[in-house]
Each structure stands twice: as structure tokens, then as C-alpha cells.
N, C-alpha and C. Protein backbone atom coordinates (compact mmCIF):
# COMPACT_ATOMS: atom_id res chain seq x y z
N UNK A 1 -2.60 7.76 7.89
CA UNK A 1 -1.94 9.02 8.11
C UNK A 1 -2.35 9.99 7.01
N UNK A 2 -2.76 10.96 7.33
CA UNK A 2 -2.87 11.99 6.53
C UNK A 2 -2.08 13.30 6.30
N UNK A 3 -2.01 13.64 5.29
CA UNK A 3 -0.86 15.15 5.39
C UNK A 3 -0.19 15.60 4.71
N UNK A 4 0.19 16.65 4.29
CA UNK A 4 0.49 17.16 3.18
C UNK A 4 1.65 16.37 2.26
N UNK A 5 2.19 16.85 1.09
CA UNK A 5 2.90 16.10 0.11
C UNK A 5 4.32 16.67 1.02
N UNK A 6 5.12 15.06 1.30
CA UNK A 6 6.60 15.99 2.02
C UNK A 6 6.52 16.22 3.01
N UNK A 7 5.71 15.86 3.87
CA UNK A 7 5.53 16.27 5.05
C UNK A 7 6.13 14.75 6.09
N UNK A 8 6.32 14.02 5.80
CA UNK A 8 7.30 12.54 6.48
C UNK A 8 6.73 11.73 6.56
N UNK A 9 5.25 11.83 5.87
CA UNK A 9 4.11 10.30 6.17
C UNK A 9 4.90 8.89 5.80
N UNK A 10 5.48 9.04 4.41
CA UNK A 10 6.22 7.73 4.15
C UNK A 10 7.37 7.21 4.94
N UNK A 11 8.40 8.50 5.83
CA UNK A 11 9.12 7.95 7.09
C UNK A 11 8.52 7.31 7.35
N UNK A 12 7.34 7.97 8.31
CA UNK A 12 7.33 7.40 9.62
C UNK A 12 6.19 5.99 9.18
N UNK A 13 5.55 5.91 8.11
CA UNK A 13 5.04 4.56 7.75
C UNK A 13 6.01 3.63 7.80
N UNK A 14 7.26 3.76 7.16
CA UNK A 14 8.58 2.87 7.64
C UNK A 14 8.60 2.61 8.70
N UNK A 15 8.57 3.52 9.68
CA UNK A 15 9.23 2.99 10.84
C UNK A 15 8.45 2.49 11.95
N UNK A 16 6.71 2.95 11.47
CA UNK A 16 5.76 2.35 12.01
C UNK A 16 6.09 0.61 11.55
N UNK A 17 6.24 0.41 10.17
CA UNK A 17 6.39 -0.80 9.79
C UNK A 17 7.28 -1.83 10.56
N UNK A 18 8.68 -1.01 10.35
CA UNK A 18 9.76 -1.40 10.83
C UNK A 18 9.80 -2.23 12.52
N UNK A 19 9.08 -1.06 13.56
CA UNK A 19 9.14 -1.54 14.90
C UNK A 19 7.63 -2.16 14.95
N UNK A 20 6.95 -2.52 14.23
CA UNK A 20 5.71 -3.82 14.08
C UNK A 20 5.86 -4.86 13.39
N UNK A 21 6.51 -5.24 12.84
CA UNK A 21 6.37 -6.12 12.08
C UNK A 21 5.58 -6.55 10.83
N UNK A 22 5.27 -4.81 10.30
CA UNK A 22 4.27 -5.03 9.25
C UNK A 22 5.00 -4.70 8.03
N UNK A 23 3.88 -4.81 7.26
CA UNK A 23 4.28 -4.79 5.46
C UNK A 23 3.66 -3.27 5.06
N UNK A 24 4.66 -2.83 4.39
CA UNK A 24 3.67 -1.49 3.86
C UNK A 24 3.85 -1.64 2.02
N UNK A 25 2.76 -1.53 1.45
CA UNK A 25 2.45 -1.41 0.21
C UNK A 25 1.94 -0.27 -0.31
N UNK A 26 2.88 0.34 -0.85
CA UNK A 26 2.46 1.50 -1.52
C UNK A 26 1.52 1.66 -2.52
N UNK A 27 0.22 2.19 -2.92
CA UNK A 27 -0.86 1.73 -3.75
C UNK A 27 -0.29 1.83 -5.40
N UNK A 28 0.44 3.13 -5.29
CA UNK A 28 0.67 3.57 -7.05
C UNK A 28 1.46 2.64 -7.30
N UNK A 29 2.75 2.13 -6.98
CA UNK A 29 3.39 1.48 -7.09
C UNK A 29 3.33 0.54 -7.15
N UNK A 30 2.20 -0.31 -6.34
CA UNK A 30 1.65 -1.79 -6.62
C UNK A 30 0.54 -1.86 -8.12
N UNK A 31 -0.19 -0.67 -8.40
CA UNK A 31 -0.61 -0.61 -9.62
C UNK A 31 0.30 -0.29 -10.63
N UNK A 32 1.38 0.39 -11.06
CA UNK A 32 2.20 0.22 -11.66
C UNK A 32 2.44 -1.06 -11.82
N UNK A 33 2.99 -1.60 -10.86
CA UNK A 33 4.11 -2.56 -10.92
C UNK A 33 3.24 -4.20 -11.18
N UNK A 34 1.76 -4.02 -11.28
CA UNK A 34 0.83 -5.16 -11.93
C UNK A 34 0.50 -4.74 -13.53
N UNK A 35 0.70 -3.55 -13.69
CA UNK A 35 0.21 -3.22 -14.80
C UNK A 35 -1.24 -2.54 -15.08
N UNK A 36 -1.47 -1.88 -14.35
CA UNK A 36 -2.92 -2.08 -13.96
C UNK A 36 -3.34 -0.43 -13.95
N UNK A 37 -2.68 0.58 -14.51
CA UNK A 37 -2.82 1.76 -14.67
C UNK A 37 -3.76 1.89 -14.98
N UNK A 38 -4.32 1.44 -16.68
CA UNK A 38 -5.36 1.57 -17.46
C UNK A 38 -6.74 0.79 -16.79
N UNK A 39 -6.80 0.14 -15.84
CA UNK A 39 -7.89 -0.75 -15.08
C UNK A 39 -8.28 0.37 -14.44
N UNK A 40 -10.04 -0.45 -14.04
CA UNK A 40 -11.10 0.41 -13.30
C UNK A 40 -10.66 0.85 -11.83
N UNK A 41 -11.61 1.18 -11.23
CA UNK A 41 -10.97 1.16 -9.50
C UNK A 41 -11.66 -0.18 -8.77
N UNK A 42 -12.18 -0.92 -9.69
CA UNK A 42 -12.65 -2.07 -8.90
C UNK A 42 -11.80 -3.20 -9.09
N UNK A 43 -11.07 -3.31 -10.48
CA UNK A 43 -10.26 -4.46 -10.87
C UNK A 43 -8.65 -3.73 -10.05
N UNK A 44 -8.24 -2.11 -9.63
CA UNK A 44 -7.05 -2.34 -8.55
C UNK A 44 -7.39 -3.15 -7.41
N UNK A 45 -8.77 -2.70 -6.65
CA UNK A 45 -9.29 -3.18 -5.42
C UNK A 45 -8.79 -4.16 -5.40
N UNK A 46 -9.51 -4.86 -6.05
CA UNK A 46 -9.67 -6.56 -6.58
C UNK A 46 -8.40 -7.41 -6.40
N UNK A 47 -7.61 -6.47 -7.51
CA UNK A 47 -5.78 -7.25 -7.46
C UNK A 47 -4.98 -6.84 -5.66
N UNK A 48 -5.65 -6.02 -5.26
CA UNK A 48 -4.92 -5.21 -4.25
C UNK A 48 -5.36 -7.24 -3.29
N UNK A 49 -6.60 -6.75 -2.73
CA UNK A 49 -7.31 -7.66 -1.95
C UNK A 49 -6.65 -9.09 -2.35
N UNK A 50 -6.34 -9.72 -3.51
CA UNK A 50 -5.66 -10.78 -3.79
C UNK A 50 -3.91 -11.04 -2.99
N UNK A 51 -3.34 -9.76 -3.93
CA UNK A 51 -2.34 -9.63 -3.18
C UNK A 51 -2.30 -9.86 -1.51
N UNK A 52 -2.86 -8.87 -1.02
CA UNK A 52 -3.40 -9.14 0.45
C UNK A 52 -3.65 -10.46 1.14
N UNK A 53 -4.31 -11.50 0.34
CA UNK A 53 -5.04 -12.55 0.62
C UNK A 53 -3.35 -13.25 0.60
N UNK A 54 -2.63 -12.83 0.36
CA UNK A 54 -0.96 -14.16 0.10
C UNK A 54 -0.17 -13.41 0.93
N UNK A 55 -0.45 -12.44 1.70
CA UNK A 55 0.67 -11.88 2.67
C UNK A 55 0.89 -12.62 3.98
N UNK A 56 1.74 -13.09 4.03
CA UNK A 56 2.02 -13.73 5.10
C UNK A 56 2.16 -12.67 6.51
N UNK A 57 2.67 -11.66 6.86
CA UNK A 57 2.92 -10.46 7.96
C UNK A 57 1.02 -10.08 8.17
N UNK A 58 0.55 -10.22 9.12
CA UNK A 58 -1.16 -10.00 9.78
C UNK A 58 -1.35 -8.50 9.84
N UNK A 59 -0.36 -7.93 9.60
CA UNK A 59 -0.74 -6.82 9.46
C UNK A 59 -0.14 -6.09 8.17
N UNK A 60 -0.69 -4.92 7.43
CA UNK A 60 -0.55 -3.92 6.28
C UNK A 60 -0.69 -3.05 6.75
N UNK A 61 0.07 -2.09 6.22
CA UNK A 61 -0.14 -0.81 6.10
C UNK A 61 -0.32 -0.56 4.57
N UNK A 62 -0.87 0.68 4.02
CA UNK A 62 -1.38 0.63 2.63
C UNK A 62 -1.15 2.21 2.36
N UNK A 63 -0.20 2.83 1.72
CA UNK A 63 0.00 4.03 1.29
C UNK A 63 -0.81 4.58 0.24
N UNK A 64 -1.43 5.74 -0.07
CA UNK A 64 -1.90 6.17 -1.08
C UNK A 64 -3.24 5.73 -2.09
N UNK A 65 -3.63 4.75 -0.68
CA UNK A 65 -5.14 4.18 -1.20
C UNK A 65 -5.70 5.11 -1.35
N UNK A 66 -6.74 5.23 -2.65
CA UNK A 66 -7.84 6.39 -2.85
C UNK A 66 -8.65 6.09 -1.91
């Protein structure tokens, strides 16, 4: 989804989530929340794709990927 800041992308990613059965991971927030601010864009990839690799739900959604 694309579109301006405020404009309801993160609603309706919920509720896309919600009536699929998927996982949504927000990107900043999953780099925050590893610690991983100060890392390249290959070592987020990297941790992202790991993470990914242990999700049990077949489908993602992924907010705010560069």
C-alpha cells in the first residue's frame, strides 16, 4: 500500500491482516525493537528474513519496508 503519512494505510493493513489470517510487521519497529538502528540495510534485511523464516502465519504483511 502506498500513500500519504495519515492517510489509513496502517488501518486498513490491520484489517487486511485481521480478515486473512496474516501477520503484519512493522519495519521501524522491528528494527528498533532488535536493536538494530545503527546496522547496515543488509544486516536489517538479514534479521528481517530470519525473523520471517520462524513465522508460523504463510502469510506477512510488512509495513514501512524501504
Amino acid at each position: 500500500m502506498i500513500g500519504p503519512k495519515r492517510s489509513g494505510k496502517t488501518t486498513l493493513a490491520k484489517a487486511v491482516c485481521k480478515r486473512t489470517n496474516m501477520s503484519s510487521i512493522r519495519f521501524g519497529n522491528f528494527v528498533k525493537f532488535n536493536g538494530l538502528e545503527d546496522a547496515d540495510d543488509e544486516t536489517k534485511v538479514l534479521a528481517l528474513i530470519q525473523q520471517l523464516a520462524k513465522e508460523i502465519k504463510p502469510r506477512v504483511l510488512i509495513e514501512d519496508f524501504p
